[in-house]
N, C-alpha and C. Protein backbone atom coordinates (compact mmCIF):
# COMPACT_ATOMS: atom_id res chain seq x y z
N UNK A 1 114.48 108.43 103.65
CA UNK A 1 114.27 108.29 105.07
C UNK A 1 113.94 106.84 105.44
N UNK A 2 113.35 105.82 104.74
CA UNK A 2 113.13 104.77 104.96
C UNK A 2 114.13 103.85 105.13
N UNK A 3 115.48 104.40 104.66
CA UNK A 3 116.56 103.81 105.09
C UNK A 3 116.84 103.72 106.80
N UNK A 4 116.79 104.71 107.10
CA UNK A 4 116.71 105.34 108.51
C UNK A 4 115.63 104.61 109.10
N UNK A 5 114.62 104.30 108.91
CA UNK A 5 113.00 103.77 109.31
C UNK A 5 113.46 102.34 109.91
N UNK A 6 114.50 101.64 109.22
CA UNK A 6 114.31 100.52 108.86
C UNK A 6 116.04 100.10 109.21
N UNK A 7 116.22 101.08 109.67
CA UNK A 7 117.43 100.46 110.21
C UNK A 7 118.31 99.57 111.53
N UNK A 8 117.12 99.53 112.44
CA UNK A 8 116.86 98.75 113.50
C UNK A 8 116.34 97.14 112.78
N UNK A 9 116.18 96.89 111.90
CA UNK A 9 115.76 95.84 111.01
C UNK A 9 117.18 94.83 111.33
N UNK A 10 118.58 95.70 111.27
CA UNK A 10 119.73 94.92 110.47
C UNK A 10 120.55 94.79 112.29
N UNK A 11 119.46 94.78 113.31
CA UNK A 11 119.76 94.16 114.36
C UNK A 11 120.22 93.12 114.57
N UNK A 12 120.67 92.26 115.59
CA UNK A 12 120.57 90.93 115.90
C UNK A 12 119.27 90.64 116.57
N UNK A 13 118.42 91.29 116.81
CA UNK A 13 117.05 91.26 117.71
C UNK A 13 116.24 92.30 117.34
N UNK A 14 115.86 92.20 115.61
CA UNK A 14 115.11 93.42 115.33
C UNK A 14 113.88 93.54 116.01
N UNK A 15 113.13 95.01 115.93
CA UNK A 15 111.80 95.04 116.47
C UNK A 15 110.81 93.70 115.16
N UNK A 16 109.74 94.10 116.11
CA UNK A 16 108.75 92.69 115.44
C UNK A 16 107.27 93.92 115.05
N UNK A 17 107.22 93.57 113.68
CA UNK A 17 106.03 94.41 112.74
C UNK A 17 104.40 94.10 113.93
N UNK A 18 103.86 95.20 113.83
CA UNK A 18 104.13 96.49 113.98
C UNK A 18 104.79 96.97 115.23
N UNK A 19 105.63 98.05 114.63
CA UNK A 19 106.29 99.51 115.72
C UNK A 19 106.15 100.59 115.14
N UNK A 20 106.32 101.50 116.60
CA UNK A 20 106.10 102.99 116.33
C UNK A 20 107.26 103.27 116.41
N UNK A 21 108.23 104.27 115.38
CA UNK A 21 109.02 105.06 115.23
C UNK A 21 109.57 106.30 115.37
N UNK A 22 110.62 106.92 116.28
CA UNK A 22 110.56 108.69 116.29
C UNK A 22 111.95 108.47 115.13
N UNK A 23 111.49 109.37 113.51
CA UNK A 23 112.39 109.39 112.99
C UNK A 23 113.38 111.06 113.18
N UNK A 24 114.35 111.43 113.77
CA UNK A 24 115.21 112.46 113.99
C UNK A 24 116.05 112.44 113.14
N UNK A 25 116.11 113.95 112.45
CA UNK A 25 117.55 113.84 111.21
C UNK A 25 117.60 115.07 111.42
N UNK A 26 118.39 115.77 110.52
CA UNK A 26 118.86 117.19 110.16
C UNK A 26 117.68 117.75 109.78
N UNK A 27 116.72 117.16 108.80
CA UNK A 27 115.24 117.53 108.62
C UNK A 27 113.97 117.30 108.76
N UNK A 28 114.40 116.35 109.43
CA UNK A 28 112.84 115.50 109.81
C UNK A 28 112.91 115.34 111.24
N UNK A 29 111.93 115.67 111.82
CA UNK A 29 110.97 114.98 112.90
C UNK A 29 109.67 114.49 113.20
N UNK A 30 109.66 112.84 113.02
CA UNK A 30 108.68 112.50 112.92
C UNK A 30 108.01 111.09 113.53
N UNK A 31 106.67 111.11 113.85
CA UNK A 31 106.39 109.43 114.35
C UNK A 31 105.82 108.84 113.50
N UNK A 32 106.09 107.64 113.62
CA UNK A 32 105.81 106.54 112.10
C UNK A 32 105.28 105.78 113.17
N UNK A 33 104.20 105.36 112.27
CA UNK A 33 103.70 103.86 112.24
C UNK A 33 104.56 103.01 111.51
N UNK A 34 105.17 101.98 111.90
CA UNK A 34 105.22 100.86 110.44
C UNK A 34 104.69 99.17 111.08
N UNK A 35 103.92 98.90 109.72
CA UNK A 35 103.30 97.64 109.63
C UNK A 35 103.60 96.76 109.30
N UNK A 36 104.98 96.99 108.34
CA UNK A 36 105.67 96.32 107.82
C UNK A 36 106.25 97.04 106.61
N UNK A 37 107.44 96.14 106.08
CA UNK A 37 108.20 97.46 104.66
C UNK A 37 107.36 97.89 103.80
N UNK A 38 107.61 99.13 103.90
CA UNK A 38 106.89 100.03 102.76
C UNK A 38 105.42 100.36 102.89
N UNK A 39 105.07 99.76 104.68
CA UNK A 39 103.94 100.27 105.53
C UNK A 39 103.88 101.19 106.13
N UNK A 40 103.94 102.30 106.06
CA UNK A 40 103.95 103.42 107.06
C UNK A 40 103.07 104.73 107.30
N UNK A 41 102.94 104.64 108.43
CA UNK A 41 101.49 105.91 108.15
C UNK A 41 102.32 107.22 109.35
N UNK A 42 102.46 107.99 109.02
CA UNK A 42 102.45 109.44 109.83
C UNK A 42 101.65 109.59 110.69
N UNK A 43 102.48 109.89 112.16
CA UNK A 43 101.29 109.79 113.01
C UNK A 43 101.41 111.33 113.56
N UNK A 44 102.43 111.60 113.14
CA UNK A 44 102.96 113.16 113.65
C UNK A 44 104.44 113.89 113.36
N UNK A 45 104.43 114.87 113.34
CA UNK A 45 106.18 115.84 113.48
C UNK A 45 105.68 116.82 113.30
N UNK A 46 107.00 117.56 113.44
CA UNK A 46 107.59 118.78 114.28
C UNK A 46 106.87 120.13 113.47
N UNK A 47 106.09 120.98 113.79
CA UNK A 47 105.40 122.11 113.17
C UNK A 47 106.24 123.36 112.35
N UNK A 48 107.42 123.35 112.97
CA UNK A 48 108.46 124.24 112.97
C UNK A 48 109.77 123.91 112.73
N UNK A 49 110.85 123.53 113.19
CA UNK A 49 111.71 122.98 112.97
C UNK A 49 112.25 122.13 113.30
N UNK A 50 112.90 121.03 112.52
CA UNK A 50 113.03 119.39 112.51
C UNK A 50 114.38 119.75 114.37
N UNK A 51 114.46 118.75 115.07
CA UNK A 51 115.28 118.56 116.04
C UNK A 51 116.71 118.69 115.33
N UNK A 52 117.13 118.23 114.27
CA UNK A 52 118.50 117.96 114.08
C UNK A 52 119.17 119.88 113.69
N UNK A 53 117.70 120.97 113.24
CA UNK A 53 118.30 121.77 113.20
C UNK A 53 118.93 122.52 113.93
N UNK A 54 118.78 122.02 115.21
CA UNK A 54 119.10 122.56 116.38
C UNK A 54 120.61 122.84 116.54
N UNK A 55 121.43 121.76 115.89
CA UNK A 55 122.66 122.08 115.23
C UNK A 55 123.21 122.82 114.45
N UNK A 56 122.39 122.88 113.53
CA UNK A 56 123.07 124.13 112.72
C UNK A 56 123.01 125.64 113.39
N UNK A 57 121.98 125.59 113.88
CA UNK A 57 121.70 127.37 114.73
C UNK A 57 122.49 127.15 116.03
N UNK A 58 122.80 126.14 116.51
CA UNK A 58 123.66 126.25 117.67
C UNK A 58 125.38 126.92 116.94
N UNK A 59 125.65 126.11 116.19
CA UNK A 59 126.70 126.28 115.05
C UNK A 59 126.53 127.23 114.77
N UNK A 60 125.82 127.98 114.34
CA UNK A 60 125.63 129.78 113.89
C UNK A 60 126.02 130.62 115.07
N UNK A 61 125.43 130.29 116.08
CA UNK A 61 125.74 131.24 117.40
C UNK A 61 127.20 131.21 118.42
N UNK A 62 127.88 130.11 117.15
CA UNK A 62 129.52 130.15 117.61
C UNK A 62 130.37 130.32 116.84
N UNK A 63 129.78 130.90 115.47
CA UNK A 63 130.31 131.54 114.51
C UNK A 63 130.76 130.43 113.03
N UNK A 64 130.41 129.24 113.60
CA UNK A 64 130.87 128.04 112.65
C UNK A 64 130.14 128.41 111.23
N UNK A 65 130.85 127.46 110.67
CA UNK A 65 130.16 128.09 108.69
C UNK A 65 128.86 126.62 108.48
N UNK A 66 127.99 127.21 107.73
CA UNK A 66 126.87 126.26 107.43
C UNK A 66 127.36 125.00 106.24
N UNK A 67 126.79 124.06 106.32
CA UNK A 67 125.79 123.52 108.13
C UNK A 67 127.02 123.14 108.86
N UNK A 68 126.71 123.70 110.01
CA UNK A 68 127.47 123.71 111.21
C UNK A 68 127.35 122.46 112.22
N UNK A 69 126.56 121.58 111.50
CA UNK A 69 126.11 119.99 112.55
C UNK A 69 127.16 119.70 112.93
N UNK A 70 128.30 119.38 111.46
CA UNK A 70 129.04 118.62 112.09
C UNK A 70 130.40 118.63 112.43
N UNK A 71 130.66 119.99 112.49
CA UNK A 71 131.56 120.53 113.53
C UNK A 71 131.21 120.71 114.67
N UNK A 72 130.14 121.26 114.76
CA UNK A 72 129.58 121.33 116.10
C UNK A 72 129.79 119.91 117.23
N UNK A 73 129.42 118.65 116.10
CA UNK A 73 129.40 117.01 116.81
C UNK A 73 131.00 116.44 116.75
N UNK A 74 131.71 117.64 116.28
CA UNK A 74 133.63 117.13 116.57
C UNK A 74 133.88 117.64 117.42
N UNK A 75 133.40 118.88 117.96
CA UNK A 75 134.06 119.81 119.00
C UNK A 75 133.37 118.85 120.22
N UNK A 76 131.82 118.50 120.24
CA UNK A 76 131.47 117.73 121.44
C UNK A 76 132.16 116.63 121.52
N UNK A 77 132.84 116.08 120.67
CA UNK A 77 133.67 114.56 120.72
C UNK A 77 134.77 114.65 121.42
N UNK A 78 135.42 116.08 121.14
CA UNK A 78 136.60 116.49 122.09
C UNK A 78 136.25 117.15 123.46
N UNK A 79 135.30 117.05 123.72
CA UNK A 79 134.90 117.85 125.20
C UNK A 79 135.29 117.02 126.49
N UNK A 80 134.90 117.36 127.46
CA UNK A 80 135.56 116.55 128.40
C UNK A 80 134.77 116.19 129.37
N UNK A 81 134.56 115.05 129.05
CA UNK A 81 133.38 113.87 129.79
C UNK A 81 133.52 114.24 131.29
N UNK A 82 131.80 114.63 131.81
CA UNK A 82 131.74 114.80 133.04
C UNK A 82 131.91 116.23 133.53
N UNK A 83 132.22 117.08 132.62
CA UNK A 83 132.67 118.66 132.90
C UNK A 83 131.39 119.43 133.33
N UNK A 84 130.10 118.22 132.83
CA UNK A 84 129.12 119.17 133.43
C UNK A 84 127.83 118.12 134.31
N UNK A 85 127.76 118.33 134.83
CA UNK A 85 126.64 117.07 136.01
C UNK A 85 124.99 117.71 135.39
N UNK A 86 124.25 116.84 135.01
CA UNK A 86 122.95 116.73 134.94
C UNK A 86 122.24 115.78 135.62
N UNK A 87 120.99 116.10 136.15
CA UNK A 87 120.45 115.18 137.65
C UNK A 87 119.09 115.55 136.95
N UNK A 88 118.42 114.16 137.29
CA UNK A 88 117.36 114.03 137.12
C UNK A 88 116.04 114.63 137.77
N UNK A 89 115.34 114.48 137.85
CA UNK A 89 113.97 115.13 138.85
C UNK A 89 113.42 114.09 140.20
């Protein structure tokens, strides 16, 4: 995961030590401290299930085969921009 942590590093305008991090994957959800490489303290995540699983059980409930992420993220690639309006508060 520290690959992921640290991948805003290989910016042209990386963040500047210290930042707080939301790391999101297929299994993790979590907030990082980092102080610098190989500094990092847990400041929190997800009790129940990581955000990225949200894909695979979406993928289950359209019959796709496990893990279903990333079919699920080809079929949204082919969808058709704008088909649905979301408005803010």
């Amino acid at each position: 995961m520290e690959g992921h942590l640290l991948a805003p590093m290989l910016e042209d305008n990386p963040p500047a030590f210290p930042f707080v991090a939301l790391l999101v994957s297929g299994g993790h959800t979590q907030l990082i401290s980092v102080t610098g490489i190989g500094q990092y303290e847990l400041l929190g995540e997800s009790i129940d299930d990581a955000a990225g699983e949200a894909f695979d059980k979406t993928a289950k409930l359209l019959g796709l085969d496990y893990p279903g992420g990333p079919m699920l993220s080809k079929m949204a690639s082919q969808g058709t921009e704008g088909r649905f309006v979301f408005r803010g508060r």
